[in-house]
Protein backbone atom coordinates (compact mmCIF):
# COMPACT_ATOMS: atom_id res chain seq x y z
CA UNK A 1 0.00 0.00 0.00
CA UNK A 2 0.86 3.75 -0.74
CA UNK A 3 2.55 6.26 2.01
CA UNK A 4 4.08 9.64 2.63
CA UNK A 5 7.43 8.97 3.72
CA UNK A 6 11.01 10.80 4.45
CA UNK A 7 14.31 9.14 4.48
CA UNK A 8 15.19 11.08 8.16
CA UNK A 9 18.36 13.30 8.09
CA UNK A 10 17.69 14.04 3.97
CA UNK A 11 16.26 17.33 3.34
CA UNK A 12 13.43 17.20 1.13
CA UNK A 13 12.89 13.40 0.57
CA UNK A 14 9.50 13.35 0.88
CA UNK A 15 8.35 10.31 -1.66
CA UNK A 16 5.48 7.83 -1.88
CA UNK A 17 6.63 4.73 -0.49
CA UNK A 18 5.36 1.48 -0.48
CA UNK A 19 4.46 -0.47 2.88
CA UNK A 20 3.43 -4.28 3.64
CA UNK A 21 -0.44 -3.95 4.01
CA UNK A 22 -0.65 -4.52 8.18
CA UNK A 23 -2.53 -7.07 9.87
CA UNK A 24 -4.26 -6.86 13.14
CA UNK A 25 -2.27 -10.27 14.79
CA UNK A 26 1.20 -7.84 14.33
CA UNK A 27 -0.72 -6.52 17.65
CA UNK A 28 -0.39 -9.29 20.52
CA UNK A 29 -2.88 -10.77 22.67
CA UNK A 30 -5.92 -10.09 20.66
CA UNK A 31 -6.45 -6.33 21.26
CA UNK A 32 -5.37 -5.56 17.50
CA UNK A 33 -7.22 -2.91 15.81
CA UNK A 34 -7.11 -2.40 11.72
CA UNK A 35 -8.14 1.40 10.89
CA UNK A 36 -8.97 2.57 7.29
CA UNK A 37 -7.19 6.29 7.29
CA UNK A 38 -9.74 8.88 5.97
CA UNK A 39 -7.48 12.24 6.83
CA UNK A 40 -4.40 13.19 7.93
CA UNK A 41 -3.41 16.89 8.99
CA UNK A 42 -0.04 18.03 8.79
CA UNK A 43 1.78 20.75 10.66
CA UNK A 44 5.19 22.30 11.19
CA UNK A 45 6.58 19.05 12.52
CA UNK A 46 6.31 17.11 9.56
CA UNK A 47 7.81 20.60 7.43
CA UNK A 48 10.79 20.24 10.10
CA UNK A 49 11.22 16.11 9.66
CA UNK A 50 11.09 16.70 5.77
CA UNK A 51 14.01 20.00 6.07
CA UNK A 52 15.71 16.56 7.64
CA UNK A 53 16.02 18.89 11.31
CA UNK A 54 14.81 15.68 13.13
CA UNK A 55 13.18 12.58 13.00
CA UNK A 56 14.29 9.10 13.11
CA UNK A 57 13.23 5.78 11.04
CA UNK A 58 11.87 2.47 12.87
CA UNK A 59 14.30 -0.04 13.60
CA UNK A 60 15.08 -1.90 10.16
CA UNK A 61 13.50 0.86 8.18
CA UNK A 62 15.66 3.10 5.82
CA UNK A 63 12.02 5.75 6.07
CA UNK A 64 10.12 7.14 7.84
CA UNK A 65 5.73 7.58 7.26
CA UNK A 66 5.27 10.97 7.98
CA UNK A 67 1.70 11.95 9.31
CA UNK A 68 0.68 12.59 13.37
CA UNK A 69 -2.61 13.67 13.09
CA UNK A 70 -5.12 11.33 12.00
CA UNK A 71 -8.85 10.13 11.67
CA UNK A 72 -9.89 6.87 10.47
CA UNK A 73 -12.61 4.30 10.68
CA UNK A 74 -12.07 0.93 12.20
CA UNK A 75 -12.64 -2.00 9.89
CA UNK A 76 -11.52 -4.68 11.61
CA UNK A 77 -11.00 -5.55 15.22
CA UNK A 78 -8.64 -8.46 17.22
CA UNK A 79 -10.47 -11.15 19.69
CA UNK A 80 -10.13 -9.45 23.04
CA UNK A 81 -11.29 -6.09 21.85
CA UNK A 82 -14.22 -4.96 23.67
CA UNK A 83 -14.11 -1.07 23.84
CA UNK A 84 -13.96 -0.65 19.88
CA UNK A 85 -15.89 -2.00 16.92
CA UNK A 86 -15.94 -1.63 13.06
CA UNK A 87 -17.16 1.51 11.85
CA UNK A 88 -15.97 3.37 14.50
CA UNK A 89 -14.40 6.48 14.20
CA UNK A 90 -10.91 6.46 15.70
CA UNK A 91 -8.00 8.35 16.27
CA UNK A 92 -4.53 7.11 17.57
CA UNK A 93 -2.31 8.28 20.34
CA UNK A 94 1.11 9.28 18.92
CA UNK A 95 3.71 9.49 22.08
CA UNK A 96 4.48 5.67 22.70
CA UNK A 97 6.03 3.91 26.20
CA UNK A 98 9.67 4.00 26.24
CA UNK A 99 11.87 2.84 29.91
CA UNK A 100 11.61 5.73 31.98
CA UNK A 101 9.43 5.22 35.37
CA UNK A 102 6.74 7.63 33.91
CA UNK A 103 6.41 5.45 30.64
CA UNK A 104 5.72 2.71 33.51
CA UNK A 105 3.28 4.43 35.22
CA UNK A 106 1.06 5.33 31.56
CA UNK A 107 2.32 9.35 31.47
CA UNK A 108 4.53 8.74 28.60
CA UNK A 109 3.98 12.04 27.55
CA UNK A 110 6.21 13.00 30.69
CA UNK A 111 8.99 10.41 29.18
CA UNK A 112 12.42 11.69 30.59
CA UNK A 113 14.36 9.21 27.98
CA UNK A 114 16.35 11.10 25.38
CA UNK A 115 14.97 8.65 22.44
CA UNK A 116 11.58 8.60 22.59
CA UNK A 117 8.88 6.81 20.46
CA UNK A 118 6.28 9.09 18.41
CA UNK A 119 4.42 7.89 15.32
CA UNK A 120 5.18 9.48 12.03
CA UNK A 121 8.01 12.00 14.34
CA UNK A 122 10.54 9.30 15.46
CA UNK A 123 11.25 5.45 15.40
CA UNK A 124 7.63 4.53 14.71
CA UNK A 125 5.78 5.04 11.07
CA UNK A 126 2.60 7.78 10.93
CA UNK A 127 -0.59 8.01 9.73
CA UNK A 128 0.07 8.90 6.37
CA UNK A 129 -0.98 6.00 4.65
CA UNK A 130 -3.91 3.66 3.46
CA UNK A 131 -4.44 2.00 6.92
CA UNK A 132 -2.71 1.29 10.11
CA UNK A 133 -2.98 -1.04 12.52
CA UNK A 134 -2.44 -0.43 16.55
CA UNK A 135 -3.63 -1.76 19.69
CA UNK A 136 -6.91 -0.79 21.40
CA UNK A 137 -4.79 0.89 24.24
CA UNK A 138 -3.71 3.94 21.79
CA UNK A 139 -6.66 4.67 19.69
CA UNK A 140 -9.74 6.70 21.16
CA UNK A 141 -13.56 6.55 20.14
CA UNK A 142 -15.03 9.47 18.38
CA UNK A 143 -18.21 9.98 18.73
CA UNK A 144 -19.91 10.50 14.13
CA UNK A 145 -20.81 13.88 14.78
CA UNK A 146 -17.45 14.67 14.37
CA UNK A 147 -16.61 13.13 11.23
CA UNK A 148 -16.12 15.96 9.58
CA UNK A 149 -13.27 17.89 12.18
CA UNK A 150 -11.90 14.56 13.77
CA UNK A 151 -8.92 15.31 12.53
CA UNK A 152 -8.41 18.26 14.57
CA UNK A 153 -8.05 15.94 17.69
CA UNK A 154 -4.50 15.57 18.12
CA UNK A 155 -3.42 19.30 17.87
CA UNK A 156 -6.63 19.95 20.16
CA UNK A 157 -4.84 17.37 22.59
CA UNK A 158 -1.08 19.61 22.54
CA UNK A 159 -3.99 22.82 23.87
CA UNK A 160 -5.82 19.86 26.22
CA UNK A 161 -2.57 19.33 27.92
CA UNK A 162 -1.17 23.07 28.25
CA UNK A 163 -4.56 24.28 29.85
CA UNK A 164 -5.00 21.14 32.17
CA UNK A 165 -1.72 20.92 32.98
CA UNK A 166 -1.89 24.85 34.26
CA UNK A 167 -5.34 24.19 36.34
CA UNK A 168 -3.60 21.24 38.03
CA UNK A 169 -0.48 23.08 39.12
CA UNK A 170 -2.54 25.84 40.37
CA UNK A 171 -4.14 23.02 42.78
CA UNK A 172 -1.45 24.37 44.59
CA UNK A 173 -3.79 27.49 45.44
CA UNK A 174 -6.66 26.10 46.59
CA UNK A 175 -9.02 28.73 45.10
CA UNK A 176 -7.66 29.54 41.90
CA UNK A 177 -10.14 30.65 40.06
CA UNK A 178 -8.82 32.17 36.70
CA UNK A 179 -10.95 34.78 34.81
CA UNK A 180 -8.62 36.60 31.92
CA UNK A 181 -6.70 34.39 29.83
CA UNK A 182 -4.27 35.91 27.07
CA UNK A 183 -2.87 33.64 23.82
CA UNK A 184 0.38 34.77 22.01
CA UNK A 185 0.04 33.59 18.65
CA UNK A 186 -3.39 32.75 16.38
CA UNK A 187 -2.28 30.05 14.67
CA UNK A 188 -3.79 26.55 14.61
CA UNK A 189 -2.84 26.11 18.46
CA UNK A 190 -3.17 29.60 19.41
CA UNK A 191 -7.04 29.37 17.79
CA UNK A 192 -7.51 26.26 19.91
CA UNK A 193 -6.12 27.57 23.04
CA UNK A 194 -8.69 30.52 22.44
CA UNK A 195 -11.49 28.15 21.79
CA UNK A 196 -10.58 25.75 24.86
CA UNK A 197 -10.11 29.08 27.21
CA UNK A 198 -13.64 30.27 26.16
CA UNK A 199 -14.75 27.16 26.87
CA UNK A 200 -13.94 27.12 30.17
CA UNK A 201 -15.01 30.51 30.77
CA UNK A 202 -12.33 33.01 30.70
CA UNK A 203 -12.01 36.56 29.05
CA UNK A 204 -9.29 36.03 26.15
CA UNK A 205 -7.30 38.56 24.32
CA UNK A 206 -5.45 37.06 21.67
CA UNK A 207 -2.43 38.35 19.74
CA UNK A 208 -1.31 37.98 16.81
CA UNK A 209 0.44 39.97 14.47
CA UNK A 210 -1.66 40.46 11.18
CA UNK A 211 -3.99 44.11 11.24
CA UNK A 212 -7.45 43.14 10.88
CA UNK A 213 -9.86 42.11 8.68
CA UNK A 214 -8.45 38.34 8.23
CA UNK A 215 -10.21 35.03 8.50
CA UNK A 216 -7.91 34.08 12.08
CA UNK A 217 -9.47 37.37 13.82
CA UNK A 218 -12.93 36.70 12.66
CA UNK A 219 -12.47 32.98 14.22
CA UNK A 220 -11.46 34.28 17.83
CA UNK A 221 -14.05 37.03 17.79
CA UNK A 222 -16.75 33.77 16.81
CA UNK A 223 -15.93 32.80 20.06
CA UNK A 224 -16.58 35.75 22.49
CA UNK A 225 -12.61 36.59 22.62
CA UNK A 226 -10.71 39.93 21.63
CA UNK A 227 -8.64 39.98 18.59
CA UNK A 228 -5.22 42.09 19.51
CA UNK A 229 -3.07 43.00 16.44
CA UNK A 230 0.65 43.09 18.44
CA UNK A 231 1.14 46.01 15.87
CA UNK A 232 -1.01 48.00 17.86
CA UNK A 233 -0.20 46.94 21.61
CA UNK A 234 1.08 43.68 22.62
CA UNK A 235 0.29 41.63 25.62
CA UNK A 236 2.68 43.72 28.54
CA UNK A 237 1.26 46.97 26.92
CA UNK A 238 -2.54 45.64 27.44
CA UNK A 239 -1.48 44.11 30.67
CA UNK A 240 -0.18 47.63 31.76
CA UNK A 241 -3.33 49.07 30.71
CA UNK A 242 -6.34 46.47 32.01
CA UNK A 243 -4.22 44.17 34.66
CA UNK A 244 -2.53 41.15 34.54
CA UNK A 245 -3.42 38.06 33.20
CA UNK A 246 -4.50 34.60 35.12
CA UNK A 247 -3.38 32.92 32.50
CA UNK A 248 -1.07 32.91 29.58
CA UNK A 249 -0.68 30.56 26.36
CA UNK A 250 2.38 31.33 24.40
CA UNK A 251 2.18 29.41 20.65
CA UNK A 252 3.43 32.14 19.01
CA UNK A 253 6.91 30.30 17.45
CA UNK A 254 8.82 33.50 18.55
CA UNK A 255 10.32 32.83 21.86
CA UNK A 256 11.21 36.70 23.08
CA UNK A 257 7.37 36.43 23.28
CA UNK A 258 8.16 34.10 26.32
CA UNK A 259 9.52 37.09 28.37
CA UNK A 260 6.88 39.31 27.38
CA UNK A 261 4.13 36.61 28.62
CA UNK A 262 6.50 36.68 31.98
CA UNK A 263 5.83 40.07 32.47
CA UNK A 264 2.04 40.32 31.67
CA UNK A 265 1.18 37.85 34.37
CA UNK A 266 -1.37 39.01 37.15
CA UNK A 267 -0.28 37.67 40.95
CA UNK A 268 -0.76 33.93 41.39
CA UNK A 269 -0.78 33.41 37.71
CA UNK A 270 0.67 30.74 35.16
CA UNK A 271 2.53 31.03 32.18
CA UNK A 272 2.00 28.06 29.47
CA UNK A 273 5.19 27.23 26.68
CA UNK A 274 4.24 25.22 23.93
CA UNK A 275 6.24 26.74 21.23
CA UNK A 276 9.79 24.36 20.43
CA UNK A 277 11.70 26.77 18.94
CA UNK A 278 15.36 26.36 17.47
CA UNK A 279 18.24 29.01 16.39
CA UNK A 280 20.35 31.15 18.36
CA UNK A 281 17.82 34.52 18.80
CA UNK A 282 18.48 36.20 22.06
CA UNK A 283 16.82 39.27 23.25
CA UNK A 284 18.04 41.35 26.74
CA UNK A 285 15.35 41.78 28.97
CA UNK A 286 14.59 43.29 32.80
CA UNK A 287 15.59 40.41 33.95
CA UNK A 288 15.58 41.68 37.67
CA UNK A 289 12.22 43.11 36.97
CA UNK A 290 10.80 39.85 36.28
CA UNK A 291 12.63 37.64 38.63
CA UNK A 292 11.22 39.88 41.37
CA UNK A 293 7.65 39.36 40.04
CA UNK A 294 7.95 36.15 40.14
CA UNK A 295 9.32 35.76 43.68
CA UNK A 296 6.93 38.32 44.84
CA UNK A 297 3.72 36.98 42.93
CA UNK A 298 3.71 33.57 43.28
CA UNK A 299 4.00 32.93 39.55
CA UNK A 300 4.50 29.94 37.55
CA UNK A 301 5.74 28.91 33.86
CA UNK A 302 5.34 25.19 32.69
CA UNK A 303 6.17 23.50 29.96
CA UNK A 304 4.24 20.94 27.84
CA UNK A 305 4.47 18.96 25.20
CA UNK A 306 2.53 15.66 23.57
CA UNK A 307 -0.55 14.56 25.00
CA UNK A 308 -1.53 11.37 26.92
CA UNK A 309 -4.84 9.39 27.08
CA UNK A 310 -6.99 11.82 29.39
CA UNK A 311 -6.16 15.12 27.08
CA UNK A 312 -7.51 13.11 24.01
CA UNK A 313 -10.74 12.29 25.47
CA UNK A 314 -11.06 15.53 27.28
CA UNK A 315 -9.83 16.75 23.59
CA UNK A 316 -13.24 14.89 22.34
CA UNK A 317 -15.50 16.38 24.93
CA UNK A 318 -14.25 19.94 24.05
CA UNK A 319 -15.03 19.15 19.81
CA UNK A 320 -18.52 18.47 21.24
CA UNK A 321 -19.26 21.08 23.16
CA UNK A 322 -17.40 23.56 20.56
CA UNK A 323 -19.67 22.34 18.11
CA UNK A 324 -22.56 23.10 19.99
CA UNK A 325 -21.89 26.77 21.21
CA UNK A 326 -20.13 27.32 17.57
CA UNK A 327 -21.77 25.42 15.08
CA UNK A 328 -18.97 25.23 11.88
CA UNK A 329 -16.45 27.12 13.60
CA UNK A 330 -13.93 24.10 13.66
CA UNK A 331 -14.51 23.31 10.01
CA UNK A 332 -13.92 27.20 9.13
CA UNK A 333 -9.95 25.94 10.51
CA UNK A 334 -9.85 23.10 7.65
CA UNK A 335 -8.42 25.32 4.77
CA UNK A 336 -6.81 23.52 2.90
CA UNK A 337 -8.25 20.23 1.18
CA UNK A 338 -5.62 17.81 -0.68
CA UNK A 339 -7.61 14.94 -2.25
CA UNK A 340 -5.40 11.09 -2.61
CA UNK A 341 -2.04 10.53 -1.34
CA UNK A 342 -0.29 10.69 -5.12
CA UNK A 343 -1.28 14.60 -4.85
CA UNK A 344 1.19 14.94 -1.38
CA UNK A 345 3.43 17.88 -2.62
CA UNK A 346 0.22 20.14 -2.43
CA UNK A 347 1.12 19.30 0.83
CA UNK A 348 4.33 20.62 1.51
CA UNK A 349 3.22 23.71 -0.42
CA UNK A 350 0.53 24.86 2.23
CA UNK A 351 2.89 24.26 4.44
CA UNK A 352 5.59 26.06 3.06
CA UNK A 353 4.18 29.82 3.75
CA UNK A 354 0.90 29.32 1.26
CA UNK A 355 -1.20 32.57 2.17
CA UNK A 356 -4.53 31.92 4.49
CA UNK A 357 -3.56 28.33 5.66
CA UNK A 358 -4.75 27.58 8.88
CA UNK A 359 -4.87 23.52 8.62
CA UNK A 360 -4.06 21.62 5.69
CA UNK A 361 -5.32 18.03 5.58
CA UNK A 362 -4.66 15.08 2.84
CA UNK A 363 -8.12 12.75 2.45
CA UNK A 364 -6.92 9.88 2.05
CA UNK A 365 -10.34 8.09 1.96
CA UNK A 366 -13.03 9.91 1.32
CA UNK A 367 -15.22 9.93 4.64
């Protein structure tokens, strides 16, 4: 069968591959689980794996299947499956177990092992392909109602993960109770981290750089939140001007933002990173300024990356309930539409700077 694949450390050797069609006794002890792909979304990551800047083939394998955000439908289920059936929709987990006590303990995600295991990032194929096959313990039931944004999922997980992540280190408090929330960046994640924040409750401002009108301030306005061009005052400026913030989401990409999140945080509040950025940029800042907030405010910075089982289902709950308080706002993110896997270089051209791209997907089947 056909798949998008990368020989790791080769920049731009994206191909279609061929792969051994799997079968669901691969899996051991019955819980095998065959999945029909029907999209796959693609992101920075796989941009970065393809400019060869990481990634890493499966043992044995001289490629790599790119592909980390999926949806499927089950066809075909092993013996001592129980929780899944065909027709199902599915998605699958991507961080796997490696040897480090938290992979023993099922928080993966919190791996401390230098080599980890991540499906279509490093030493396990993706999702970009004609089917897959997994065990029952890494895929997660979606409910049909959202076959047509499924595929959002797994970056709605990396936002799951940030925000929960924050509300359970603020357990610390006792009576944290968060009400202005501010997201650097409106980007896939950063119009996620909006949605999920609204969600939950909380006044956002979110920053980005483009003036208005564009189609990602018209998205975070759909959702009650306040569209801040950076041009016009950024997030220390409007924390100067209105108060601090509970809560910060940086996603922006552009890590000086990090130090300007620092210093927009109200007392008692919590910064979120979940940009990986590489280079050399440094930037001076009041350093003494900030480490004396800090001290004096009871602050916090975390950060996150991957997702484990509970941010995918609380991931699911959060497409339902977005659904229902913004009917067609999560389809207004899927921009860009590439039909078969033989068109995949209309791929890597969305990705590569293609104006007005929020999320571009390959449909692999048609759902």
């Amino acid at each position: 069968m056909k798949a998008v694949a990368v020989f790791p450390g080769k920049a731009g050797s994206a191909h279609l591959a061929e792969l051994s069609r799997p079968k669901i006794s691969d899996v051991p002890g019955g819980r095998g689980v065959r999945v029909e792909v029907l999209r796959v979304g693609v992101d920075g990551t796989d941009r970065e794996i393809n400019d060869a800047d990481y990634g890493e083939a499966p043992a044995g394998s001289p490629f790599l299947v790119l592909g980390h955000e999926s949806l499927g439908r089950v066809v075909e289920v092993g013996p001592n499956v129980t929780e899944l059936q065909p027709g199902d929709l599915a998605v699958a987990m991507v961080r796997r177990p490696g040897t480090s006590v938290y992979d023993a303990i099922g928080m993966q995600d919190f791996t401390t092992d230098d080599a980890y295991f991540e499906r279509g990032i490093s030493r396990l194929h993706g999702f970009l392909t004609e089917e897959y096959v997994d065990s029952a313990d890494w895929i997660v039931k979606l409910p049909s109602t959202l076959s047509k944004v499924g595929v959002l999922l797994e970056p709605m997980t990396v936002v799951e993960k940030g925000i929960g992540q924050a509300f359970e280190a603020q357990r610390r408090l006792r009576v944290w109770r968060p009400r202005r929330a501010a997201v650097l960046g409106a980007g896939t994640i950063g119009l996620m981290a909006t949605l999920v924040l609204r969600l939950r409750g909380l006044a956002v401002d979110t920053f980005a750089l483009s003036p208005r009108p564009n189609t990602n301030a018209t998205l975070v306005e759909a959702t009650g939140a306040r569209y801040v061009c950076g041009q016009d005052r950024n997030v220390v400026q409007a924390a100067e001007a209105e108060g601090g913030y509970d809560l910060v989401f940086e996603c922006s990409g552009f890590s000086p933002l990090v130090f300007d999140g620092m210093r927009a945080l109200a007392k008692n509040g919590v910064l979120v990173l979940s940009s990986i950025t590489g280079g050399e940029r440094k930037v001076d800042v009041p350093s003494d300024a900030i480490n004396q907030s800090f001290v004096l405010g009871n602050k916090l910075m975390l950060g996150t990356v991957n997702a484990g089982r509970g941010d995918f289902e609380q991931g699911v709950r959060d497409l339902v309930q977005s659904e229902a308080a913004y009917p067609g706002w999560l389809e207004q993110l899927l921009t860009h539409p590439v039909r078969g896997l033989e068109n995949w270089p209309m791929l890597f051209e969305a990705l590569n700077g293609k104006k007005g791209v929020i999320k571009a997907f390959l449909e692999v089947c048609p759902s």
